[in-house]
Protein backbone atom coordinates (compact mmCIF):
# COMPACT_ATOMS: atom_id res chain seq x y z
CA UNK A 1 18.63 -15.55 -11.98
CA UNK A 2 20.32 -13.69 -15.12
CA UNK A 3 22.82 -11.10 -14.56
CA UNK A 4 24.37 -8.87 -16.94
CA UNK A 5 27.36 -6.35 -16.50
CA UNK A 6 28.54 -3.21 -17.82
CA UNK A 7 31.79 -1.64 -18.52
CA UNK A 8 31.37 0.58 -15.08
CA UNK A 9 31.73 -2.59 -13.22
CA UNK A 10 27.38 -2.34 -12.83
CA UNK A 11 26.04 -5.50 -12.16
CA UNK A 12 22.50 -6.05 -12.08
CA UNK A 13 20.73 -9.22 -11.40
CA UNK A 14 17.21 -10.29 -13.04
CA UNK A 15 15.18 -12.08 -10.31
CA UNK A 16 12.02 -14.45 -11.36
CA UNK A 17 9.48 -13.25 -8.77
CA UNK A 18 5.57 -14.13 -8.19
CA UNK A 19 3.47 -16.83 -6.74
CA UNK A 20 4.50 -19.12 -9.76
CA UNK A 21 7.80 -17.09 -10.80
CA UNK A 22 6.49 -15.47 -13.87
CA UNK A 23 7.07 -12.06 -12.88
CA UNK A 24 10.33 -10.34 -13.25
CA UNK A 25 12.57 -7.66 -10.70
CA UNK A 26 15.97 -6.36 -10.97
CA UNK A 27 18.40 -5.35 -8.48
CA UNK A 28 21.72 -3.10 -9.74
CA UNK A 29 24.67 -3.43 -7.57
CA UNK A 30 28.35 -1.62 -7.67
CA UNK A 31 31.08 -3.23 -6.05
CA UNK A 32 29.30 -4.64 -2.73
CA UNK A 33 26.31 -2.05 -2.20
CA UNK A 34 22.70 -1.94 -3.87
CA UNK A 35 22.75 1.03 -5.66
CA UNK A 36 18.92 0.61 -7.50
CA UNK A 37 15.93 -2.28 -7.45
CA UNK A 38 13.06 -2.27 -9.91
CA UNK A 39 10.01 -0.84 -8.33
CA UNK A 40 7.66 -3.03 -10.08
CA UNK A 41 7.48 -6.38 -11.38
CA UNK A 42 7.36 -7.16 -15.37
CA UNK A 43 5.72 -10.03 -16.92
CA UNK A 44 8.48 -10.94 -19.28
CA UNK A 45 12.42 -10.34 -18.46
CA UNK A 46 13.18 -8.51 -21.74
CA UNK A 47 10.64 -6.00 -20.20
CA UNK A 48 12.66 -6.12 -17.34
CA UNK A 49 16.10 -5.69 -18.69
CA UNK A 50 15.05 -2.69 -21.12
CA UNK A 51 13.99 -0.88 -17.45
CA UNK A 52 17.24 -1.77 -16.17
CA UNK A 53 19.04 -0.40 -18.88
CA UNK A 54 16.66 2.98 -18.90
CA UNK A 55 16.82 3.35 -14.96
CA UNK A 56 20.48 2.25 -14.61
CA UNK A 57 22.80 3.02 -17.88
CA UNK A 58 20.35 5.80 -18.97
CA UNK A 59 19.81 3.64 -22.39
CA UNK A 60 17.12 4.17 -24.60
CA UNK A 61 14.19 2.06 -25.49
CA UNK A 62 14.90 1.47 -29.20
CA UNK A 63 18.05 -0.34 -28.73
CA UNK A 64 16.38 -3.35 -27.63
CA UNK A 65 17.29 -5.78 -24.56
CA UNK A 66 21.45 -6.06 -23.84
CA UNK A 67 21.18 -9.24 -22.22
CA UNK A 68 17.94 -12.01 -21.97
């Protein structure tokens, strides 16, 4: 599991998912509650962390992945 935080005290956690854990899902928490989860599964994590980002810290796309 890979986790990444942001200044807002955001953390979200990459999860390997999958019959053979090649699949990726995120889950964003604040302090102690779930605040977001992916709502699909990504075949690579830098897919995964540039959805977090978007869905999460409102990034954009062409800033490429914060964490991997």
């Amino acid at each position: 599991m890979n986790t990444c935080t942001s200044p807002s005290t955001v953390r979200v956690q990459f999860m390997p998912v999958g019959r053979s854990r090649r699949e990726w899902m995120w889950k964003a928490r604040d302090e102690s509650n779930t605040i977001s989860i992916s709502g699909q599964r990504f075949v690579s994590l830098t897919e995964a962390v540039r959805d977090a980002r978007e869905q999460v810290f409102g990034g954009d796309d062409d800033e490429g992945p914060i964490a991997a």
